[in-house]
C-alpha atoms as a PDB file:
ATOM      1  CA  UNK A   1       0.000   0.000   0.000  1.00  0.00           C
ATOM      2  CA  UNK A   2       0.988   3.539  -0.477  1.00  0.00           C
ATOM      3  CA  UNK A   3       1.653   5.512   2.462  1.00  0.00           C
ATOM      4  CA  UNK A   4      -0.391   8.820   3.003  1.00  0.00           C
ATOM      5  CA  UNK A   5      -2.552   7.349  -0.447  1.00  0.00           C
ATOM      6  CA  UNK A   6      -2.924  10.215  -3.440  1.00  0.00           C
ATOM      7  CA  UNK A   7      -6.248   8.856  -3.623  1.00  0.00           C
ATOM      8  CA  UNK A   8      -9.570   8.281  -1.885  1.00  0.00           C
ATOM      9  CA  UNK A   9     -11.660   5.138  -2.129  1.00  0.00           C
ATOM     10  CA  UNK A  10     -15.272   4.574  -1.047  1.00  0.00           C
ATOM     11  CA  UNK A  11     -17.971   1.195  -0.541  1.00  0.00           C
ATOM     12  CA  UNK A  12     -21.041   1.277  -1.053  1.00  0.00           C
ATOM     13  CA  UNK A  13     -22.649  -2.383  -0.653  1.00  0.00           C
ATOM     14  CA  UNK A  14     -25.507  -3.030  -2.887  1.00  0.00           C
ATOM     15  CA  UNK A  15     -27.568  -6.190  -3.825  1.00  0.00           C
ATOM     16  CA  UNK A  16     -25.526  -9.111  -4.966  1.00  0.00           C
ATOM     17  CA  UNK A  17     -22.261  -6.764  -5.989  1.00  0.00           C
ATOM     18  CA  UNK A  18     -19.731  -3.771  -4.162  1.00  0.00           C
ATOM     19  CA  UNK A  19     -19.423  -0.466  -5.569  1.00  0.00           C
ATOM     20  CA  UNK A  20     -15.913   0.931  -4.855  1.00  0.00           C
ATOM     21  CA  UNK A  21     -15.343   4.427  -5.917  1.00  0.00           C
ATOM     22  CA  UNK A  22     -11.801   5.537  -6.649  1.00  0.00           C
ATOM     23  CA  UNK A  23     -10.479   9.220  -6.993  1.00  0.00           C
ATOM     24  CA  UNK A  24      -7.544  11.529  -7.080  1.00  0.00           C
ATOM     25  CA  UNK A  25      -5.886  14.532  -9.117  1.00  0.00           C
ATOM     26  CA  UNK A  26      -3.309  12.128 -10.824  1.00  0.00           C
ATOM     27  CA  UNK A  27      -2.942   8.714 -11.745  1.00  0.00           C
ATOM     28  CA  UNK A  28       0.507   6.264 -11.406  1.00  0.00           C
ATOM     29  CA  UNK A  29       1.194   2.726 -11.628  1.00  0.00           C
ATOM     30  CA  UNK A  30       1.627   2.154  -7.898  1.00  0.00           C
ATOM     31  CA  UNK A  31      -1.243   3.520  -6.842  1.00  0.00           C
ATOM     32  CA  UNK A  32      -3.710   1.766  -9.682  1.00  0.00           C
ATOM     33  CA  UNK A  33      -2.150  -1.715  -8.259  1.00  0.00           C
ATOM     34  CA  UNK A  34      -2.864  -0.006  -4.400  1.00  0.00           C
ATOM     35  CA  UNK A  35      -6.637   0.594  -5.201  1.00  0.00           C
ATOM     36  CA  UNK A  36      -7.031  -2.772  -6.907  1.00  0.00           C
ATOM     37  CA  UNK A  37      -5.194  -4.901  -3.826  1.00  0.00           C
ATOM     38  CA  UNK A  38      -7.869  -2.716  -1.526  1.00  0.00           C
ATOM     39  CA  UNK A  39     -11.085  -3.138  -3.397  1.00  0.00           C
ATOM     40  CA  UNK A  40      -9.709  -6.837  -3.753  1.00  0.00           C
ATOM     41  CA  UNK A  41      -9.351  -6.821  -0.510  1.00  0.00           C
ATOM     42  CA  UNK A  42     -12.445  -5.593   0.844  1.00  0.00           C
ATOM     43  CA  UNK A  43     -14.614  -7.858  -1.747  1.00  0.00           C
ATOM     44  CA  UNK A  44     -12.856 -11.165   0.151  1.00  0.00           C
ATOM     45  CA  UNK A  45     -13.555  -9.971   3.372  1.00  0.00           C
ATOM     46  CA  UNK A  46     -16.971  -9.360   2.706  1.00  0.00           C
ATOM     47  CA  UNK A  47     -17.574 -11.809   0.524  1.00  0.00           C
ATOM     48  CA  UNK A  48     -18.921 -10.414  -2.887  1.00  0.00           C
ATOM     49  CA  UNK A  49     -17.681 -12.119  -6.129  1.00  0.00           C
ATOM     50  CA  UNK A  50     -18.566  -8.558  -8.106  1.00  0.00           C
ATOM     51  CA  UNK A  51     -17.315  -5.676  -7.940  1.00  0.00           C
ATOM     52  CA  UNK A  52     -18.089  -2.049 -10.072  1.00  0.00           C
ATOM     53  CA  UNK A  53     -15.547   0.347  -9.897  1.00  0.00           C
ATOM     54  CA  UNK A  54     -16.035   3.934 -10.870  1.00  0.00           C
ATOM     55  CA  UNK A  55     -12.318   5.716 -11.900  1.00  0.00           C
ATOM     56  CA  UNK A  56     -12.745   9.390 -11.132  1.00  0.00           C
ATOM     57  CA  UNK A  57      -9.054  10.298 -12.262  1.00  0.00           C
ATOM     58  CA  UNK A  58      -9.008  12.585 -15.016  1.00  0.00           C
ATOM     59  CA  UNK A  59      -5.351  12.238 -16.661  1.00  0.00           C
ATOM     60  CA  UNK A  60      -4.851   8.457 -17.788  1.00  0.00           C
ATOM     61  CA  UNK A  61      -1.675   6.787 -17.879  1.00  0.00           C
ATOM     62  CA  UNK A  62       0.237   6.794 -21.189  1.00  0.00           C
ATOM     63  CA  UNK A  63      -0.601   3.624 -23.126  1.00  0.00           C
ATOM     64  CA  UNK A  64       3.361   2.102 -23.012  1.00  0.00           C
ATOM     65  CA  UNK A  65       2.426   2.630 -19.153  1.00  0.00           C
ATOM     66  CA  UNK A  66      -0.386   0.650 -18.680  1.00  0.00           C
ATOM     67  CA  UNK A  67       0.660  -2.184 -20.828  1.00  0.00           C
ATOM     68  CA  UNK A  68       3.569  -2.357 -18.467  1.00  0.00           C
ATOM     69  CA  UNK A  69       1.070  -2.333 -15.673  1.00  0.00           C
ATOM     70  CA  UNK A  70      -0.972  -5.260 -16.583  1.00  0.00           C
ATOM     71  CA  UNK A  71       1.088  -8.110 -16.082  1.00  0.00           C
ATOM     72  CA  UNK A  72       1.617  -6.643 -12.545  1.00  0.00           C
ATOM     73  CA  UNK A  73      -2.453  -6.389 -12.372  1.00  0.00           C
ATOM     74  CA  UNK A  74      -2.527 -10.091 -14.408  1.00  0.00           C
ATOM     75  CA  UNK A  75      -0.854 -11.738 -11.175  1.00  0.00           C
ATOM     76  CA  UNK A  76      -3.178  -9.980  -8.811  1.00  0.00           C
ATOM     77  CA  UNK A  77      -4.910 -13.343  -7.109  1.00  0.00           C
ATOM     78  CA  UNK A  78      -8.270 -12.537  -8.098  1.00  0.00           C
ATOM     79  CA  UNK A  79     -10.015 -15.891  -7.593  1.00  0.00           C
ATOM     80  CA  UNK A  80     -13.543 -15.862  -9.465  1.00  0.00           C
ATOM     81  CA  UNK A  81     -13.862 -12.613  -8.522  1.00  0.00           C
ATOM     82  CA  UNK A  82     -15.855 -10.480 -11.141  1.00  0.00           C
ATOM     83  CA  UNK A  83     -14.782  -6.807 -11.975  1.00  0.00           C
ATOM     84  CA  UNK A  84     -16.457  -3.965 -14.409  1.00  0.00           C
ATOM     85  CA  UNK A  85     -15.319  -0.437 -14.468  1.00  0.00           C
ATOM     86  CA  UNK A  86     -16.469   2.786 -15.310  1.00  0.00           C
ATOM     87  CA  UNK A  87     -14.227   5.701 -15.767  1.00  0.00           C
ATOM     88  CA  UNK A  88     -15.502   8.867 -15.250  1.00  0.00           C
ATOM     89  CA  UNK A  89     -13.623  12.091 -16.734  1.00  0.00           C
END
């Protein structure tokens, strides 16, 4: 985890599924693999198997970034764990 997180995450537990709400001024690899191990995290310990996430970050990461990012997310132990997000802008 990051120490004093760039970022601010919410819950919200609705029927059959958790909403997790992520947002911050800027976006970086460390903290996108932070928010994911959290919402991960918080689905196991209550128990859901989905998950929505809204992105409220407005600058994306450049491409060449986030292709470098997902075989750090692809080793993330997920389990059957189900995952949609939105990204807001």
């Amino acid at each position: 985890m990051i120490p004093n997180k760039p970022y601010k995450l919410s819950f919200d537990e609705r029927r059959g599924y958790l909403y997790a709400h992520v947002s911050s001024d800027k976006a970086s690899p460390e903290m996108a693999i932070s928010y994911l191990n959290e919402i991960i995290a918080e689905c196991r310990e209550l128990g859901y198997g989905r998950v929505i996430v809204e992105r409220d970050i407005p600058d994306p990461l450049p491409l060449k970034t986030v292709i470098g990012l997902s075989s750090h997310i692809a080793k993330i132990e997920i389990g059957d764990l189900k995952i949609a997000a939105l990204i807001s802008t």
